[in-house]
N, C-alpha and C. Protein backbone atom coordinates (compact mmCIF):
# COMPACT_ATOMS: atom_id res chain seq x y z
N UNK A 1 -20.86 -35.48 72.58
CA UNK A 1 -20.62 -36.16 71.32
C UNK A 1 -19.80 -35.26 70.41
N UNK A 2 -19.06 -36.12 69.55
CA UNK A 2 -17.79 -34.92 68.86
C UNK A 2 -18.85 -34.18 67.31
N UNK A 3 -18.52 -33.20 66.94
CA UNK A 3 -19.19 -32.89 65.73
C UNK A 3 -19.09 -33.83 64.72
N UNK A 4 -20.19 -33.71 63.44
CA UNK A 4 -20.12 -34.60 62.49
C UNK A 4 -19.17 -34.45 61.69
N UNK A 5 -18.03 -35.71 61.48
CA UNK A 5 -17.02 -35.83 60.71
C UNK A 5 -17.31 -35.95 58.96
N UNK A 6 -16.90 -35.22 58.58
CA UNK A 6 -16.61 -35.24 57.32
C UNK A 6 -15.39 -35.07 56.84
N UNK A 7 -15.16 -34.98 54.99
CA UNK A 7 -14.12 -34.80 54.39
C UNK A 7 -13.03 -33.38 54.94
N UNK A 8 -13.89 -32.61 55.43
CA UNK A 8 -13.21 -31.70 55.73
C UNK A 8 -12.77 -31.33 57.07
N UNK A 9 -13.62 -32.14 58.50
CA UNK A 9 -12.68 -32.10 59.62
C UNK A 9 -12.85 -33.47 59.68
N UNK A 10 -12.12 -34.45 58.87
CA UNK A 10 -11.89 -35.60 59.51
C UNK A 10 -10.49 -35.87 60.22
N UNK A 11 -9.59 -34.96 59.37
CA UNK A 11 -7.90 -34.94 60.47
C UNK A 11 -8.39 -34.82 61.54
N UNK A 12 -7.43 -35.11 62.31
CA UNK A 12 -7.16 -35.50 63.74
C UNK A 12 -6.08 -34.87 63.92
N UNK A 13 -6.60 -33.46 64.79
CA UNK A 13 -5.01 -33.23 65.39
C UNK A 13 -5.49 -32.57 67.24
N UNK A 14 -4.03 -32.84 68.34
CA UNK A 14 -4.74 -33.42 69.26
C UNK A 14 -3.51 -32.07 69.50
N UNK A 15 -4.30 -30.89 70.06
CA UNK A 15 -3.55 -29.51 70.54
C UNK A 15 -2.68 -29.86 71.04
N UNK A 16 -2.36 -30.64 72.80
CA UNK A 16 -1.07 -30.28 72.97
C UNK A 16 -0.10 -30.66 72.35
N UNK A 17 -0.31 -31.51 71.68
CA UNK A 17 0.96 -32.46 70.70
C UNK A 17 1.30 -31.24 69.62
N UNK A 18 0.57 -31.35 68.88
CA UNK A 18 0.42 -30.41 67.32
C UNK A 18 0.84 -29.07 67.56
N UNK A 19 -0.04 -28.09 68.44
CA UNK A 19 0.50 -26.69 68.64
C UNK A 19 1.43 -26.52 69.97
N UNK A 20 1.80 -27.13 70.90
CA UNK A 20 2.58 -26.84 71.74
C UNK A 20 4.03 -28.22 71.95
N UNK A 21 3.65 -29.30 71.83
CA UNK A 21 4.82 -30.23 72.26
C UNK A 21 5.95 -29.74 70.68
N UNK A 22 5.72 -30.04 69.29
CA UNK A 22 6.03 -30.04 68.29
C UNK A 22 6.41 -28.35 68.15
N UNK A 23 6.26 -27.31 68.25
CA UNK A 23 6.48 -26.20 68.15
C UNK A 23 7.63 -25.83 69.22
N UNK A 24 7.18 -26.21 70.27
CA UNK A 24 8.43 -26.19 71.48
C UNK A 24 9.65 -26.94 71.23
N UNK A 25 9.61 -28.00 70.61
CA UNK A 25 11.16 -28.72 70.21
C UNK A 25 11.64 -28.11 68.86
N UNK A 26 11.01 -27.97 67.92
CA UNK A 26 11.57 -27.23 67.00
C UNK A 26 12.16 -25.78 67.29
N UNK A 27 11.21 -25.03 67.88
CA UNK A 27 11.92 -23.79 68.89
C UNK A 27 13.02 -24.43 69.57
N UNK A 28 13.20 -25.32 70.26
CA UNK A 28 14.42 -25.44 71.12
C UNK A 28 15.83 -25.54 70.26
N UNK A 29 15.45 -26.74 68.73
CA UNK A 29 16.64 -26.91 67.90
C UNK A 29 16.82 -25.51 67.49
N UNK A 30 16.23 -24.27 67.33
CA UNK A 30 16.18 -23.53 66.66
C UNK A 30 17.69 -22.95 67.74
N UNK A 31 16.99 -22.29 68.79
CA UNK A 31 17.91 -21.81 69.86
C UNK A 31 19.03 -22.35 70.30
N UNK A 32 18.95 -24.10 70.46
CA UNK A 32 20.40 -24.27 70.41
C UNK A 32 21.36 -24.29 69.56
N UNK A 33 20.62 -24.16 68.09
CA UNK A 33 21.99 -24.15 67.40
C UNK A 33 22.26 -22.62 67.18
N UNK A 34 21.73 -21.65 67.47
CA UNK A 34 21.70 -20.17 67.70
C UNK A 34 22.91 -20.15 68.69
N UNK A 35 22.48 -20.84 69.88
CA UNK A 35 23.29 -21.14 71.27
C UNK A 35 25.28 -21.63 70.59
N UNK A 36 25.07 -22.37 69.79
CA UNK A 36 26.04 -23.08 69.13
C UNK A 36 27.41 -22.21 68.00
N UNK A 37 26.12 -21.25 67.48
CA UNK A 37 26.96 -20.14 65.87
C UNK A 37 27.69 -19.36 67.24
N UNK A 38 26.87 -18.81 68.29
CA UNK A 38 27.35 -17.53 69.11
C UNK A 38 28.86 -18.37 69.99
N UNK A 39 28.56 -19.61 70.42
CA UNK A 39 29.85 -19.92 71.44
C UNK A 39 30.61 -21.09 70.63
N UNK A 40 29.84 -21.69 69.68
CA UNK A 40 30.87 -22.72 69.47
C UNK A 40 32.07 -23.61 70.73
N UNK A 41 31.03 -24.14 71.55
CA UNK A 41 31.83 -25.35 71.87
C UNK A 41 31.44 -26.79 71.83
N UNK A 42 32.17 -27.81 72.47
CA UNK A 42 31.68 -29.16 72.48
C UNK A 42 30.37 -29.29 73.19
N UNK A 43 29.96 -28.94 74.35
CA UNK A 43 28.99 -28.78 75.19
C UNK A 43 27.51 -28.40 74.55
N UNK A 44 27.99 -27.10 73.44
CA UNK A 44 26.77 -26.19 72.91
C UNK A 44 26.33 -27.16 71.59
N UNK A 45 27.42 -27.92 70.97
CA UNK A 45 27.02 -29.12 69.79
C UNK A 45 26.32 -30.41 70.31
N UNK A 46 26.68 -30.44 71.82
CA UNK A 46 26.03 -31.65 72.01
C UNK A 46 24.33 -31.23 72.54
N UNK A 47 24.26 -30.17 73.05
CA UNK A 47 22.63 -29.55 73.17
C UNK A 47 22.49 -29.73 71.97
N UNK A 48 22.75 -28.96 70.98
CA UNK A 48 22.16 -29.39 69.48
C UNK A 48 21.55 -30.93 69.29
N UNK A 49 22.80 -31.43 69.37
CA UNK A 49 22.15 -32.98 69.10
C UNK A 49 21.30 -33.17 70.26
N UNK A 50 21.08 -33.59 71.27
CA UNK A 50 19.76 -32.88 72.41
C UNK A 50 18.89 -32.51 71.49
N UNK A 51 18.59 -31.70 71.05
CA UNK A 51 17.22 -31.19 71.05
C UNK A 51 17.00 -31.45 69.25
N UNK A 52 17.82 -32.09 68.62
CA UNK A 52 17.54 -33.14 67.46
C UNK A 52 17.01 -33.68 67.75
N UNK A 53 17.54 -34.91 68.47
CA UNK A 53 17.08 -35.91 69.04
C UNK A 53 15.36 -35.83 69.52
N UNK A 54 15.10 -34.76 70.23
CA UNK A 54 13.79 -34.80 71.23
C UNK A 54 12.91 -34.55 70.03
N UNK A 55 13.55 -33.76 69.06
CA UNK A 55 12.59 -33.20 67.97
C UNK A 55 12.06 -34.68 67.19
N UNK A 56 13.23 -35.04 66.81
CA UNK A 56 12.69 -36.79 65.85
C UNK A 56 12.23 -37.75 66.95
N UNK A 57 12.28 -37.62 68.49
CA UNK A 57 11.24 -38.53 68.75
C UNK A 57 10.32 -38.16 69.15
N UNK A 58 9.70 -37.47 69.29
CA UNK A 58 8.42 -36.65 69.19
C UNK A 58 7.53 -36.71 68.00
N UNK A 59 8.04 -36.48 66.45
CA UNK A 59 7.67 -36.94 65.20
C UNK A 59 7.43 -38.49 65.03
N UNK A 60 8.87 -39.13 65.42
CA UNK A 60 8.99 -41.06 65.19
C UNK A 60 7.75 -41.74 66.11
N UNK A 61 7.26 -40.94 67.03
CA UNK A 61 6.29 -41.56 67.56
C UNK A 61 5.35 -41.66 67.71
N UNK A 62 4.91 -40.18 67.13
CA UNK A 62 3.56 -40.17 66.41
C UNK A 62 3.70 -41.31 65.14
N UNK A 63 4.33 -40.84 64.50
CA UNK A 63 4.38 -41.97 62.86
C UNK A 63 4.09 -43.23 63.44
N UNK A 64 4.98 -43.91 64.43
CA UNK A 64 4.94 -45.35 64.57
C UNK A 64 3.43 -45.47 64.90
N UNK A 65 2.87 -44.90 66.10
CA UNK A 65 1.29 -44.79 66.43
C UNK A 65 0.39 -45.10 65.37
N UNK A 66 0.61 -43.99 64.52
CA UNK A 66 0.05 -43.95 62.84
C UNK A 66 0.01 -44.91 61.90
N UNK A 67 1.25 -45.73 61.73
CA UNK A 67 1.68 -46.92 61.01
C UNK A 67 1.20 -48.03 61.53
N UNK A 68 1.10 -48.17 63.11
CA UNK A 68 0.43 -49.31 64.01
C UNK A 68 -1.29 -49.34 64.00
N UNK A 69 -1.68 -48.00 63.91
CA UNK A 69 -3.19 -48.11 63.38
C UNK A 69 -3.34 -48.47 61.54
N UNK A 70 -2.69 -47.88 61.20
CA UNK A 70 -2.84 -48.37 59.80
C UNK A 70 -2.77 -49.83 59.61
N UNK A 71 -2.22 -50.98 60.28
CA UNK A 71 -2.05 -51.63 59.64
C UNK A 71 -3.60 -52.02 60.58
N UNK A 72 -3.97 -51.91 61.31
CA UNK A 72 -4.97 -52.56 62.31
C UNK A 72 -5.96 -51.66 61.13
N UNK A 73 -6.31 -50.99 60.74
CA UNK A 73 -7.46 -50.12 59.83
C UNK A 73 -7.35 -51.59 58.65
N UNK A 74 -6.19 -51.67 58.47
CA UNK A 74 -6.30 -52.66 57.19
C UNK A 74 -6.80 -54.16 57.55
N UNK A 75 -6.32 -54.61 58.84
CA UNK A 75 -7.08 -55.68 58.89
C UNK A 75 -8.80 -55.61 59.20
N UNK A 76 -9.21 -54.41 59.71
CA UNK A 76 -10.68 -54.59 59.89
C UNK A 76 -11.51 -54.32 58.31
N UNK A 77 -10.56 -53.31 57.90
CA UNK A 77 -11.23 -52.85 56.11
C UNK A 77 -11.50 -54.49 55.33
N UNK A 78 -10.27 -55.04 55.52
CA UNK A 78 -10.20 -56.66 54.76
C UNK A 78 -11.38 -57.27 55.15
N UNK A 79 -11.46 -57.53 56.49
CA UNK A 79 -12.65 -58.07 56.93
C UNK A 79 -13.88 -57.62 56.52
N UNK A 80 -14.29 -56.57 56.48
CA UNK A 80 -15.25 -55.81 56.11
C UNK A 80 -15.33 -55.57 54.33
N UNK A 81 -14.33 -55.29 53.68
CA UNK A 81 -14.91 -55.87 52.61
C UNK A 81 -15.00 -57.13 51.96
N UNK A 82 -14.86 -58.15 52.79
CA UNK A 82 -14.84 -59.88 52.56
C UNK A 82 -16.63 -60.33 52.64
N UNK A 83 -17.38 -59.45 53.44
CA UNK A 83 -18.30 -59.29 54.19
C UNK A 83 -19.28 -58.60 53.01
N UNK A 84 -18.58 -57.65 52.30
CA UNK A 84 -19.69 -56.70 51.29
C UNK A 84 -19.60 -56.93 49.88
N UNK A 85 -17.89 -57.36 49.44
CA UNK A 85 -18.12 -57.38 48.22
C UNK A 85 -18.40 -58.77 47.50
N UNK A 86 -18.74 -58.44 46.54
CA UNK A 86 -19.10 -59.42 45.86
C UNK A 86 -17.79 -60.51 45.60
N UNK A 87 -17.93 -61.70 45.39
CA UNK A 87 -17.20 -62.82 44.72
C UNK A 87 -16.32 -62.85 44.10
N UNK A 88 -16.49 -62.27 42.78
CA UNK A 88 -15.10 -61.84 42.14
C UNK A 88 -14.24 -61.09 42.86
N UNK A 89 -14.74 -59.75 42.85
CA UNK A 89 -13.66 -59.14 43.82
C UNK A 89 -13.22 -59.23 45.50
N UNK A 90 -13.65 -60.17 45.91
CA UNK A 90 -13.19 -60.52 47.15
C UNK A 90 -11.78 -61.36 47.20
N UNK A 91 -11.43 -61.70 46.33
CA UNK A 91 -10.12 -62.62 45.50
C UNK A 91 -9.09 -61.59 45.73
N UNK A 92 -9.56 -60.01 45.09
CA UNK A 92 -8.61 -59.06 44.94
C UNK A 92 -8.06 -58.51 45.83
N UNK A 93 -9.16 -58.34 47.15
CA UNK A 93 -8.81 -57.83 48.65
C UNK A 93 -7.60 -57.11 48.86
N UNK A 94 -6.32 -58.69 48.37
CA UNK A 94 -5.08 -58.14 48.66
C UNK A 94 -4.62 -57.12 47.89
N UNK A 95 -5.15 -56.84 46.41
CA UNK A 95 -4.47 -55.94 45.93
C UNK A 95 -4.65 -54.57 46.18
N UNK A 96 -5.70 -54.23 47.04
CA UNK A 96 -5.89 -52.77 47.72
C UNK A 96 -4.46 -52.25 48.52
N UNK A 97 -4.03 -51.18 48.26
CA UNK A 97 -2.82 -50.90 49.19
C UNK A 97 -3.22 -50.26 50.48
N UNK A 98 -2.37 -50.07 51.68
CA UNK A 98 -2.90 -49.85 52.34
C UNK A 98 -3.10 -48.58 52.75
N UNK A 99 -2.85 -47.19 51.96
CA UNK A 99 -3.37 -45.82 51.81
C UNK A 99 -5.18 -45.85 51.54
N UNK A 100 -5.00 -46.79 50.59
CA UNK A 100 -6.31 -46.94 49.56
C UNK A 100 -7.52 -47.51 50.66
N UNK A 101 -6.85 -48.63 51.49
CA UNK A 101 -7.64 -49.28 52.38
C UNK A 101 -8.30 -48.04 54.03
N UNK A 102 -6.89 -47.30 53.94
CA UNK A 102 -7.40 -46.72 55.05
C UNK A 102 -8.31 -45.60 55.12
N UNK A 103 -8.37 -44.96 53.40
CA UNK A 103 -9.18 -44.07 52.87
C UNK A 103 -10.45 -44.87 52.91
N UNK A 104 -10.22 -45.91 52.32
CA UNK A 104 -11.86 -46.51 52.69
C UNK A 104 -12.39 -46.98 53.45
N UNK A 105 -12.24 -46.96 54.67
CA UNK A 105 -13.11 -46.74 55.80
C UNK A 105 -13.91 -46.30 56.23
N UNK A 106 -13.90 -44.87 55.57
CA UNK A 106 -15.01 -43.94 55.60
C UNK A 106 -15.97 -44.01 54.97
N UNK A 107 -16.15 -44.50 54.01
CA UNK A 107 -16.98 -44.68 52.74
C UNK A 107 -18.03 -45.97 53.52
N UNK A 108 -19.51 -45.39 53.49
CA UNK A 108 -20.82 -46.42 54.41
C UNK A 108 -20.29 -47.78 53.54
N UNK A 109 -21.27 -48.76 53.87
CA UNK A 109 -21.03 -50.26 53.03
C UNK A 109 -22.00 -50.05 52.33
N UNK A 110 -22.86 -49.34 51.62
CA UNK A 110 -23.10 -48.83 50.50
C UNK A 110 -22.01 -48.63 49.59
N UNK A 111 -21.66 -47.41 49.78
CA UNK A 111 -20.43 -47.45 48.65
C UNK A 111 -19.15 -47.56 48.76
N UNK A 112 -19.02 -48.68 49.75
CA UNK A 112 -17.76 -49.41 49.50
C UNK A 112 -17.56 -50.02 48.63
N UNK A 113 -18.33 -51.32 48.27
CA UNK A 113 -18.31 -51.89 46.96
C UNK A 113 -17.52 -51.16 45.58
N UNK A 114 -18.50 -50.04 45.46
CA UNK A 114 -18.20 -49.72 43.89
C UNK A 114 -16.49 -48.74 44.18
N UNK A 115 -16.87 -48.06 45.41
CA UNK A 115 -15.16 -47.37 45.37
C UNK A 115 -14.08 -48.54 45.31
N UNK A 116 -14.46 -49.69 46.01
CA UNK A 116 -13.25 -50.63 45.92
C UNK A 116 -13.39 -51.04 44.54
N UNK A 117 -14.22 -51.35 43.62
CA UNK A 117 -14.31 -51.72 42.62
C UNK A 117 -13.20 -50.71 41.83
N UNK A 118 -12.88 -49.42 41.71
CA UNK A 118 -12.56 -48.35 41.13
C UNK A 118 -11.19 -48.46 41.97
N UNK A 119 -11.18 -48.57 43.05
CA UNK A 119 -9.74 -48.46 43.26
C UNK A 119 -8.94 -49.65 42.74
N UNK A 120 -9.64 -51.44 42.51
CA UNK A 120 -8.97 -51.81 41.61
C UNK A 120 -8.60 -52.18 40.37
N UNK A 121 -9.89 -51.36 39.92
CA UNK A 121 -9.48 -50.75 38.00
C UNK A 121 -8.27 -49.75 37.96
N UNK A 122 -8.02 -49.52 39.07
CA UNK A 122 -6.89 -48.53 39.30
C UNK A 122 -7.57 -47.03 38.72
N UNK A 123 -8.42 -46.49 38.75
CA UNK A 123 -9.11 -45.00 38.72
C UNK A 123 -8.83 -44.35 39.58
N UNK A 124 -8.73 -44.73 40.93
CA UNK A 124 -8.45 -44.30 42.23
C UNK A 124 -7.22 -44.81 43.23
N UNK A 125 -6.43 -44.19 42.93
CA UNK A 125 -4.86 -44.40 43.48
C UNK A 125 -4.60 -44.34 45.29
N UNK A 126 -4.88 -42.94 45.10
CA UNK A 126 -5.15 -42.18 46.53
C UNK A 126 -5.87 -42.09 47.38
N UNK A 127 -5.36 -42.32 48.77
CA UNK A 127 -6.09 -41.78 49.80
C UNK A 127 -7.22 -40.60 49.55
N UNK A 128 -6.70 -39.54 49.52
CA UNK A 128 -7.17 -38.62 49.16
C UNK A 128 -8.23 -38.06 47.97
N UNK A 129 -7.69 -38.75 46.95
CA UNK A 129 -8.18 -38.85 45.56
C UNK A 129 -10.10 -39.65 46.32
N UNK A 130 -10.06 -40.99 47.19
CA UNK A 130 -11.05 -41.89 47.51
C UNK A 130 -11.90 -41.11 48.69
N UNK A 131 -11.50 -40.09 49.39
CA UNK A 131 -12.07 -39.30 50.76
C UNK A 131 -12.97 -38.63 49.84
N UNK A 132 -12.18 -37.71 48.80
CA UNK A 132 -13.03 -37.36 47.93
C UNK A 132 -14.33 -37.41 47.22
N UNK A 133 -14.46 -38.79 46.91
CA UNK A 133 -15.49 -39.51 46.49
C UNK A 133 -16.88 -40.07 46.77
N UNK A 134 -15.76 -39.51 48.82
CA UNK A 134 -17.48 -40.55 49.17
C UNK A 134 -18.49 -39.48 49.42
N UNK A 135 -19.72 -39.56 49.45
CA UNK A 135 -20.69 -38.92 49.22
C UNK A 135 -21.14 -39.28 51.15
N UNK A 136 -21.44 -40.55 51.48
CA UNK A 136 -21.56 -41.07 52.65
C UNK A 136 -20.57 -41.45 53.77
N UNK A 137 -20.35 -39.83 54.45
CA UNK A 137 -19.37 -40.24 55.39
C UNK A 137 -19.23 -41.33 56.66
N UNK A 138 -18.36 -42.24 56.73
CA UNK A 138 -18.67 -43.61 57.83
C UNK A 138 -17.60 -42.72 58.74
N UNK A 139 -18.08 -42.17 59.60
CA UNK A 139 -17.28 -41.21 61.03
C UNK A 139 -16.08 -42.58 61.35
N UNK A 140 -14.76 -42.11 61.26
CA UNK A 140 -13.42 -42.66 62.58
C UNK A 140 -13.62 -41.95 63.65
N UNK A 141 -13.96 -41.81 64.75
CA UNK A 141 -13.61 -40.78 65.82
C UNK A 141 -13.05 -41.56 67.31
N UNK A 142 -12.04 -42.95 66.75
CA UNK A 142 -11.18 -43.42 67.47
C UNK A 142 -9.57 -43.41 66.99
N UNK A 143 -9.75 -42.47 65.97
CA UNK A 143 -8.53 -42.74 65.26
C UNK A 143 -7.34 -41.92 65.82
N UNK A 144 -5.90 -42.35 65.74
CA UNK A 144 -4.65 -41.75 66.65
C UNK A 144 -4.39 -40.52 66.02
């Protein structure tokens, strides 16, 4: 079983990606354009672009991963606070953004209510600002 998630190891970072795939392509742009100042030819500019390239899709595809769970975090959060909050503010649902929504996930259905309440008095803007807050951590430990 993974350790208990909280505010402070709830990132997600997955070694070979983070310290070796991402460190190795940035090392590579590094060297070929090193490769590039020393010979300057067509060949040594197009490695450059090479190992641009490998570098931004390596980044673009984590993000897209990231952006594709986010929006799936937002449809289960919707659901789930349709489920807890009260009447009036179930109307508002939509106006949660979806930083705000994915921060609150974590937060038990105890205090979901009142954080969503606060995030749309607008008190609470941020992701971060709302991780903050919760007292009752609700563990992600499927998250990308």
């Amino acid at each position: 079983m993974a350790a208990e998630q909280t505010y402070k190891t709830h990132r997600r970072y997955i070694p070979i990606f983070h310290f070796f795939v991402e460190p190795v392509l940035i090392l590579n742009v590094v060297a070929q354009l090193l490769y590039f100042i020393k010979y300057r030819t067509l060949y040594k500019a197009w490695m450059v672009a090479v190992a641009l390239a490998l570098a931004i899709l390596a980044f673009y595809a984590r993000y897209m991963v990231a952006r594709v769970q986010d929006r799936v975090i937002r449809l289960e959060e919707r659901i789930r606070l349709a489920s807890l909050l009260p009447a009036e503010l179930r109307e508002r649902i939509n106006d949660l953004s979806t930083p705000q929504l994915v921060a609150l996930r974590f937060a038990s259905d105890e205090e979901l209510p009142g954080l969503a309440q606060r995030c749309l008095n607008g008190e609470l803007t941020k992701g971060d600002q709302i991780k903050r807050e919760i007292r009752t951590w609700r563990p992600d430990y499927a998250r990308v």
